[in-house]
Protein backbone atom coordinates (compact mmCIF):
# COMPACT_ATOMS: atom_id res chain seq x y z
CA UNK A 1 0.00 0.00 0.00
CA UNK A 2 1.48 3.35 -1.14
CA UNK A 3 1.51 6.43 1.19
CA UNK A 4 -1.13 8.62 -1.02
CA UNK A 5 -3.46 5.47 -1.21
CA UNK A 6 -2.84 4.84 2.59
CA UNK A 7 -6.15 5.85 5.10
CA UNK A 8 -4.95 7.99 8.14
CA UNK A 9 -4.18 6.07 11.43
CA UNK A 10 -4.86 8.01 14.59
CA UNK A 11 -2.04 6.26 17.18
CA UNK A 12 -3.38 7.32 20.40
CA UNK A 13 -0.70 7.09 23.63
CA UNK A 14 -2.47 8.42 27.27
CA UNK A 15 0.59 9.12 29.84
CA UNK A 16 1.00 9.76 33.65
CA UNK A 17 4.44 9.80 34.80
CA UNK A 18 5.92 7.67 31.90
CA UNK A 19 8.91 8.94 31.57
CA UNK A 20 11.08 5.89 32.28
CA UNK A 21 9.60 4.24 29.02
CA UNK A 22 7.80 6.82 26.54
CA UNK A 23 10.89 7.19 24.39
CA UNK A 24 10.98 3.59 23.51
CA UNK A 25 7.55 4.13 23.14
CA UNK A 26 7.66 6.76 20.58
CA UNK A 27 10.68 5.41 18.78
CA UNK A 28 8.54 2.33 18.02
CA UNK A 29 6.07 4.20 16.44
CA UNK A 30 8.68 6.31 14.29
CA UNK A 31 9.83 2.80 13.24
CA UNK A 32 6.86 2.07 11.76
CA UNK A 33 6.86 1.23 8.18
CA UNK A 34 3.39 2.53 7.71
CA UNK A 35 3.76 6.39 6.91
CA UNK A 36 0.30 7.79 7.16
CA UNK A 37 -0.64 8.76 10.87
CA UNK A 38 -0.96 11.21 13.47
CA UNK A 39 0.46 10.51 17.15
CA UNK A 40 -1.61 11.93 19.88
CA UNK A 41 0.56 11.85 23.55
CA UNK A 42 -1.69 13.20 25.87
CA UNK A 43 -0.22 13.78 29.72
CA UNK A 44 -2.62 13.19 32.54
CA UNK A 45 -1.26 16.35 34.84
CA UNK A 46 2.90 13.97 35.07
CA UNK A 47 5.03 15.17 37.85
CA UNK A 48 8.20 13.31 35.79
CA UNK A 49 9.48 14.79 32.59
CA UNK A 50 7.09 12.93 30.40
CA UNK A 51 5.71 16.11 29.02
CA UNK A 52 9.55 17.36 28.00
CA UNK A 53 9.95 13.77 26.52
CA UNK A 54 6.59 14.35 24.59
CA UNK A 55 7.70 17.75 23.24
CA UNK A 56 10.93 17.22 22.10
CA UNK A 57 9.79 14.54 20.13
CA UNK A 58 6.90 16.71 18.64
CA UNK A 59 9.72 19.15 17.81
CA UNK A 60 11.21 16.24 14.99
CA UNK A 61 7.99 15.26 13.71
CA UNK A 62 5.12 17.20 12.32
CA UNK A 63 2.93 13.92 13.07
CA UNK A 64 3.51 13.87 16.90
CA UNK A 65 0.64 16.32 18.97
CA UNK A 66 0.98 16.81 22.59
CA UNK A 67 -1.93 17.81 25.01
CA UNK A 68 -1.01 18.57 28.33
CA UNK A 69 -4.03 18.40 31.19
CA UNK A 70 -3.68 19.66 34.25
CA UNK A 71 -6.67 17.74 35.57
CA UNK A 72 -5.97 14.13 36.84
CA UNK A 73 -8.38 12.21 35.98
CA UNK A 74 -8.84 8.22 36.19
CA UNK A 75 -6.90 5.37 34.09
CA UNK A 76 -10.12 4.82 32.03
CA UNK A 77 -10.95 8.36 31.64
CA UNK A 78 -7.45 9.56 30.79
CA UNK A 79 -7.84 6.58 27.67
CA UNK A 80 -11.58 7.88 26.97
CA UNK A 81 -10.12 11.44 27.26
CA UNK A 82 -7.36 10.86 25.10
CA UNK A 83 -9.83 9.08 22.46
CA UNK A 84 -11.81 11.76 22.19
CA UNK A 85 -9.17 14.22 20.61
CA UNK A 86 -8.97 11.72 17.09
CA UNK A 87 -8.66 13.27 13.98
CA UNK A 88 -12.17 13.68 12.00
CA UNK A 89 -10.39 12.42 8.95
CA UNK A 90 -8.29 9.22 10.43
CA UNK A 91 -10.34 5.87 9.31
CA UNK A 92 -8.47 3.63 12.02
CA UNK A 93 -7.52 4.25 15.43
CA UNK A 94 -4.23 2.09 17.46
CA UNK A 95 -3.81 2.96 20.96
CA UNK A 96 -0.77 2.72 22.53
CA UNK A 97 0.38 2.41 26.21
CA UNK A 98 2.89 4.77 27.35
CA UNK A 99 5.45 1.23 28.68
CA UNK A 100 4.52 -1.04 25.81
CA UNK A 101 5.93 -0.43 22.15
CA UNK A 102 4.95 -1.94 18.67
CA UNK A 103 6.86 -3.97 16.02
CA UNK A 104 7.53 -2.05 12.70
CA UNK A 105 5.20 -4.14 10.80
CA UNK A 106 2.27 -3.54 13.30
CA UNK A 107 0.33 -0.82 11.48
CA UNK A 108 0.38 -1.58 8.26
CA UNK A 109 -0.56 -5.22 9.02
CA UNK A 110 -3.44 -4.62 11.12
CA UNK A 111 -4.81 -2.05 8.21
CA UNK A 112 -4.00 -4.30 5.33
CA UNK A 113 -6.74 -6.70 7.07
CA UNK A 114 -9.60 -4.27 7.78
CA UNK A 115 -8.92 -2.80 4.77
CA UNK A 116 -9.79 -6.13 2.73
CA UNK A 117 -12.50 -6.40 5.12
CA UNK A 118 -15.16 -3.71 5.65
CA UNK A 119 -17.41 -5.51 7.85
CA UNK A 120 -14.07 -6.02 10.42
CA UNK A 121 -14.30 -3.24 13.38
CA UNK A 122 -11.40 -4.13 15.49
CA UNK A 123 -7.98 -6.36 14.55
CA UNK A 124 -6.31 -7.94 17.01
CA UNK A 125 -2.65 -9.80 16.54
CA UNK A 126 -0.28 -11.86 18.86
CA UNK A 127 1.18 -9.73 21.78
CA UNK A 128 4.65 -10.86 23.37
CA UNK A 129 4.62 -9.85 27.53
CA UNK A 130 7.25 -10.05 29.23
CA UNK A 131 9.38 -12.90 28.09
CA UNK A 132 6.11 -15.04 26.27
CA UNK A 133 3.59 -14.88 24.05
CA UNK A 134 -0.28 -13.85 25.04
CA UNK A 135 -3.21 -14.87 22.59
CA UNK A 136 -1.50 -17.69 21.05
CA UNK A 137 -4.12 -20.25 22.59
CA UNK A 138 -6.53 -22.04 20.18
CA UNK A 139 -9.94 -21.72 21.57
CA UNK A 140 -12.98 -24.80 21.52
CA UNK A 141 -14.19 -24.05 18.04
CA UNK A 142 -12.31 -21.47 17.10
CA UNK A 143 -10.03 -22.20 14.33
CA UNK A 144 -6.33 -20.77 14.89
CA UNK A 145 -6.06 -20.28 11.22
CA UNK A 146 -9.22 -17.64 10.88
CA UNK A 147 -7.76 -14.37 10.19
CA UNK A 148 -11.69 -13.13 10.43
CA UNK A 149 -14.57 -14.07 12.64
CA UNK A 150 -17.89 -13.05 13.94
CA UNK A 151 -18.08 -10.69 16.60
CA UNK A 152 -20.60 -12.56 18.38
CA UNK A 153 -18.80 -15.51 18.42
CA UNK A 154 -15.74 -14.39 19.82
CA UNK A 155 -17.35 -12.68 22.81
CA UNK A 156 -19.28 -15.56 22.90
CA UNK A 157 -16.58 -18.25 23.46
CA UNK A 158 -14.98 -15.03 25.68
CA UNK A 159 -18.46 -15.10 27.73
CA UNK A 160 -18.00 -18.85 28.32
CA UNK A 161 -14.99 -18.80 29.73
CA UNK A 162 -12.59 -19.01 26.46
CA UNK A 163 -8.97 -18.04 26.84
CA UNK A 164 -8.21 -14.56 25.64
CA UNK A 165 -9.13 -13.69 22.19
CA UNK A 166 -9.81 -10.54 23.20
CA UNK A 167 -6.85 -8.15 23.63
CA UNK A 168 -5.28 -5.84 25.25
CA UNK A 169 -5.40 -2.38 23.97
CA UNK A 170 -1.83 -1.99 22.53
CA UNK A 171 -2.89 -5.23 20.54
CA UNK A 172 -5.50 -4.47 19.02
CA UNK A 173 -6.68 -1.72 15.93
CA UNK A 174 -10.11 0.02 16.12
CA UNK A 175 -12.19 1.13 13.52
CA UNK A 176 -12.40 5.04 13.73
CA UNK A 177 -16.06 5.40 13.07
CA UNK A 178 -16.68 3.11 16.34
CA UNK A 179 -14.71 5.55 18.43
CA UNK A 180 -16.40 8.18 17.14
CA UNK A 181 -19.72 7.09 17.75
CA UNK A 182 -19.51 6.78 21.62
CA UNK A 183 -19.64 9.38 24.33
CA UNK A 184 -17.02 7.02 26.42
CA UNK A 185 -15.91 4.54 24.13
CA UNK A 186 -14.38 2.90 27.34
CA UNK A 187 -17.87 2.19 28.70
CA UNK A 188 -17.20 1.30 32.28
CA UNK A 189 -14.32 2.41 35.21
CA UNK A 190 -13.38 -0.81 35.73
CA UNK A 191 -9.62 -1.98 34.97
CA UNK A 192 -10.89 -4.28 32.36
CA UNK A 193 -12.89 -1.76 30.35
CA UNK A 194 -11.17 -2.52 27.50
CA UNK A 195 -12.80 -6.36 27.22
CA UNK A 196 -16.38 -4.76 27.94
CA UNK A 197 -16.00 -2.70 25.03
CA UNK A 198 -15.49 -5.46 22.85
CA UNK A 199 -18.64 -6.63 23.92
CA UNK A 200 -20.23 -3.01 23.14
CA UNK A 201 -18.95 -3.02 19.84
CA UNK A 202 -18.77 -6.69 18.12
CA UNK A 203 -22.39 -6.88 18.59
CA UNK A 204 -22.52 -5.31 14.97
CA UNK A 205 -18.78 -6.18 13.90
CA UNK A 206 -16.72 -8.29 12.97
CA UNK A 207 -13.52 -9.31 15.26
CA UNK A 208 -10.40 -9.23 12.63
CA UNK A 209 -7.16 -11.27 13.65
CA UNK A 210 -3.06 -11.07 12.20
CA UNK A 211 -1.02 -14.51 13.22
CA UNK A 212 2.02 -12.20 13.39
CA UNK A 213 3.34 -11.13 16.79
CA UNK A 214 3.10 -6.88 16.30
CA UNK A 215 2.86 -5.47 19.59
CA UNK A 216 5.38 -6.10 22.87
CA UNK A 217 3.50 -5.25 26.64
CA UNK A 218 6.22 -4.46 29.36
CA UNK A 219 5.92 -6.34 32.31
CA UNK A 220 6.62 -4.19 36.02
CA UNK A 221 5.41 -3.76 39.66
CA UNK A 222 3.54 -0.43 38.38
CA UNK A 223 1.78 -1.81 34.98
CA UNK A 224 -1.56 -1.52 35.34
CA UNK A 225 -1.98 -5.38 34.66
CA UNK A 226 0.68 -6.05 37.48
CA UNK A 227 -1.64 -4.33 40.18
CA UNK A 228 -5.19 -6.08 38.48
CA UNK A 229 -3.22 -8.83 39.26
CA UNK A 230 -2.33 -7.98 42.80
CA UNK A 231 -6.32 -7.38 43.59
CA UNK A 232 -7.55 -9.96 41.28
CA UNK A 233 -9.60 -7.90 39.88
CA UNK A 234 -10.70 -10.13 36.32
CA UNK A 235 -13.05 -12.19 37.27
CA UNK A 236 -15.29 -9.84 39.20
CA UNK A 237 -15.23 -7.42 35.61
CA UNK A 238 -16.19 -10.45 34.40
CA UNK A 239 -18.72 -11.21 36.19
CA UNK A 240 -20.07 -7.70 35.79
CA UNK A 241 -19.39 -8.10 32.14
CA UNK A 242 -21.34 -11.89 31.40
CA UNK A 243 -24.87 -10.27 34.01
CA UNK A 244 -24.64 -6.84 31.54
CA UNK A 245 -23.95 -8.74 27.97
CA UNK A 246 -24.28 -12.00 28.12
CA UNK A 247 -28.15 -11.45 27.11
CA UNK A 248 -27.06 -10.52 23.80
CA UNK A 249 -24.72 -13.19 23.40
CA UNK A 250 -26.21 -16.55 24.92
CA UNK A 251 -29.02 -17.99 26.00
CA UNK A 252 -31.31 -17.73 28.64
CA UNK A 253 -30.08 -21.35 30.21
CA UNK A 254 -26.62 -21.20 29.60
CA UNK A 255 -26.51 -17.27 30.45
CA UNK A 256 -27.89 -18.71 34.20
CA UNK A 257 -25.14 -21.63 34.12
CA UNK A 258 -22.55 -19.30 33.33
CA UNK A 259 -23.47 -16.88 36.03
CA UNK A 260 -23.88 -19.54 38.89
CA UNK A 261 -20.47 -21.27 37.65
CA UNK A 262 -18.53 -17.75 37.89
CA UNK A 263 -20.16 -16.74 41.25
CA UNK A 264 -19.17 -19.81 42.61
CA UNK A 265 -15.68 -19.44 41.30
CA UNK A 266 -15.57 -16.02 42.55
CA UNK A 267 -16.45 -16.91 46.26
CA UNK A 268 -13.46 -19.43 45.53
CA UNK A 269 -11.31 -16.55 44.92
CA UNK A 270 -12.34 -14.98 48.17
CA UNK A 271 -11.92 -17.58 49.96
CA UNK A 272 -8.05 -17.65 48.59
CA UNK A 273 -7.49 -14.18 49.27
CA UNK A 274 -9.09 -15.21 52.85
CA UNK A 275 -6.59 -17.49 53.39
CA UNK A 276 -3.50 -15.30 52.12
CA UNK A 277 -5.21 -12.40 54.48
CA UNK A 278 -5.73 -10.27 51.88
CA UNK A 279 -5.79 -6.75 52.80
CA UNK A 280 -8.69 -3.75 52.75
CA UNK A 281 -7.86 -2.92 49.38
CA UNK A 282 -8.60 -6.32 47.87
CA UNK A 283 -11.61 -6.92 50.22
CA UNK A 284 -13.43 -3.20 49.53
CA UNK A 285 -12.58 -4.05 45.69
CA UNK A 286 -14.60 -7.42 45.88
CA UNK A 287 -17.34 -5.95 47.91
CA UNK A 288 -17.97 -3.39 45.70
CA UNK A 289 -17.97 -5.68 43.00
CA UNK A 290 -21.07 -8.00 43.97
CA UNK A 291 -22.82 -5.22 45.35
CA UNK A 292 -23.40 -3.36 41.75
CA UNK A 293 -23.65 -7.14 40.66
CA UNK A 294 -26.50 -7.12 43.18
CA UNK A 295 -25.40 -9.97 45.60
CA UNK A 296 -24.06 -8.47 48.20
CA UNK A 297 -21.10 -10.18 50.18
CA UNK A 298 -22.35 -13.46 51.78
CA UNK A 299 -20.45 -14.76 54.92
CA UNK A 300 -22.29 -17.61 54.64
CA UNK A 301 -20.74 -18.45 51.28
CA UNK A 302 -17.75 -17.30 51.87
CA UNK A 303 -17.57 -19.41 54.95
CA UNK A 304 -18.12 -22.64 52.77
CA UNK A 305 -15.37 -21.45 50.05
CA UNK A 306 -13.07 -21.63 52.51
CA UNK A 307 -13.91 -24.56 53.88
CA UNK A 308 -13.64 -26.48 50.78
CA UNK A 309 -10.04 -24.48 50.20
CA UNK A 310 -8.75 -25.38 53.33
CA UNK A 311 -10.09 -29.20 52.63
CA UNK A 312 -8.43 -29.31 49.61
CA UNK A 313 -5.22 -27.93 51.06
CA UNK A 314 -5.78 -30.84 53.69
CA UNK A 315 -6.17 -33.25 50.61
CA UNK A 316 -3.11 -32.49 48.64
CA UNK A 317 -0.14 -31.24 51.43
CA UNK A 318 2.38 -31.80 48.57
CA UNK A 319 0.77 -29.83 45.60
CA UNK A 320 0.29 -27.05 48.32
CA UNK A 321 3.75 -27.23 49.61
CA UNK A 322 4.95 -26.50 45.82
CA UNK A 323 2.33 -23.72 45.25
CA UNK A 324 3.48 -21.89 48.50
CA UNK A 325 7.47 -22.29 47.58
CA UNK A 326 6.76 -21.45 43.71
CA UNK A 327 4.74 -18.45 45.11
CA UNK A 328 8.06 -17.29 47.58
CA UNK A 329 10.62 -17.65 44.72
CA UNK A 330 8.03 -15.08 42.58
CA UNK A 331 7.95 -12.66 45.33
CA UNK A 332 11.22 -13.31 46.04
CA UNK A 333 11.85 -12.16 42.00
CA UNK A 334 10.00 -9.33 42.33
CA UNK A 335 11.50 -8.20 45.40
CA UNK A 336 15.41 -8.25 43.33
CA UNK A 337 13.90 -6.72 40.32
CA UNK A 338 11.97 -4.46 42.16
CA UNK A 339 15.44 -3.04 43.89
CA UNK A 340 17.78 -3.20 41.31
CA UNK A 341 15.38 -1.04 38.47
CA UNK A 342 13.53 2.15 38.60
CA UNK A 343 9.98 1.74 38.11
CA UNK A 344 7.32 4.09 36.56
């Protein structure tokens, strides 16, 4: 595709306090081999020198914008914020953490498939974290070859408990027009906004995927996936997520099944973070969560969770024993990484 036939690709990066990693950031996207786009860095009021970073770089290239608010505001808003500001004229839109960078190729992959297919409104491709690969697990009926599927069955098998087709937002390509359309195109404050907007938007779309690893997500203590991770915050957005879409996605039987199976699961998670005396943070977090899912907190529940945890942990000393010392040498990981590197 030649740079006057190219459509314009809004790159979209929202930034507090990046500094340690924004120039890697940028330099990926100069590296792209796509040519037509605009770069949007937009600073969430930084106290680092993530605006300087931002100018400078504006200063080489005509492409690069910076808008600098003074209002902090939210993760989710920040992105929605950010969004928002898109050119009226770009036809795609690739968002771009401020710590995770993409591979040269990443652009002009991702619009070489919507292009050849118009009823495609977001393209996802592998992602590599850390040191692996994400998305590279082949779902139950989902054939690993399909570079194009239906939107409703991807958040279908998603809704069911399928591995991740959905992506992350560095991974992923949006259709302009989608963006465009919504108020809040994040629709929810939750960390995992990002998944329930697939849900929002595939209803009428197709779900577009590259086999080709085009995006890399940095793994640290302050990524926001590191401190989801910390809370455990997934499977209550998920929950959240299957009781507000799954009626458009399955039916009435298996939307019930699906619900009981993930509360139940969920109390199993509480009963964990029971057991690893999990702190006000986590418990205020999960609390909140089933009370806008409209169950509030049950001790009773909670009480037989834990039972059954602490019967299983009874039941299999040894498999416990290696969980516990796999978990110490991870902390223990985390604790040298975390003192030998500055973080963001």
């Amino acid at each position: 595709m030649d740079h006057a036939s190219q459509p314009l690709v809004s790159i979209v990066t929202p930034v507090f306090n990046g500094a340690a990693y924004l120039a890697e950031c940028i330099e990926s996207v100069l590296r792209q081999n796509y040519e037509r786009w605009e770069y949007l860095i937009v600073n969430n009021n930084s106290t680092d020198s993530t605006l300087d970073i931002a100018k400078a770089y504006a200063e080489r290239d005509d492409r690069i914008h910076v808008y600098n608010y003074t209002e902090f505001v939210d993760v989710i808003e920040s992105y929605n914020r950010a969004l928002r500001l898109i050119s009226s004229h770009s036809k795609y839109c690739k968002v771009v953490a401020a710590d995770d960078c993409l591979f040269p190729e990443c652009i002009s992959r991702t619009v070489c498939l919507a292009e050849a297919n118009p009823s495609v409104g977001i393209v996802g491709a592998y992602t590599l974290r850390g040191s692996g690969t994400s998305w590279r697990v082949v779902f139950d009926g989902l054939p690993c070859e399909s570079s194009v599927v239906s939107g409703r069955d991807a958040c279908r098998w998603h809704l069911l408990g399928g591995c991740h087709y959905l992506g992350t937002p560095t991974s992923v390509l949006y259709r302009a027009e989608i963006i465009r359309g919504a108020t809040r195109f994040f629709p929810n404050s939750r960390k995992h906004a990002d998944i329930s907007a697939f849900y929002e938007y595939l209803l009428s779309a197709d779900l577009g995927f590259v086999h080709q690893v085009l995006t890399y997500e940095r793994i640290h203590e302050k990524a926001l996936g590191e401190e989801a991770k910390q809370l455990s915050t997934y499977l209550g957005s998920h929950l959240l997520d299957i009781d507000q879409y799954g009626p458009y996605y399955l039916e009435q039987a298996e939307l019930k099944k699906r619900l009981d199976a993930v509360l139940h699961d969920y109390y199993g998670l509480l009963a964990v973070g029971a057991i690893h005396l999990k702190g006000r943070r986590f418990w205020k977090y999960h609390k909140d969560i089933l009370d806008k899912f409209g169950a509030p907190l049950s001790v009773i529940k909670l009480a037989v969770a834990l039972c059954m945890k602490l019967a299983d942990l009874a039941l299999n000393p040894k498999q416990t024993f290696e969980k516990l010392l796999l978990r110490m040498r991870s902390n223990g990981k985390r604790h040298v990484d975390s003192g030998s590197t500055t973080r963001i």
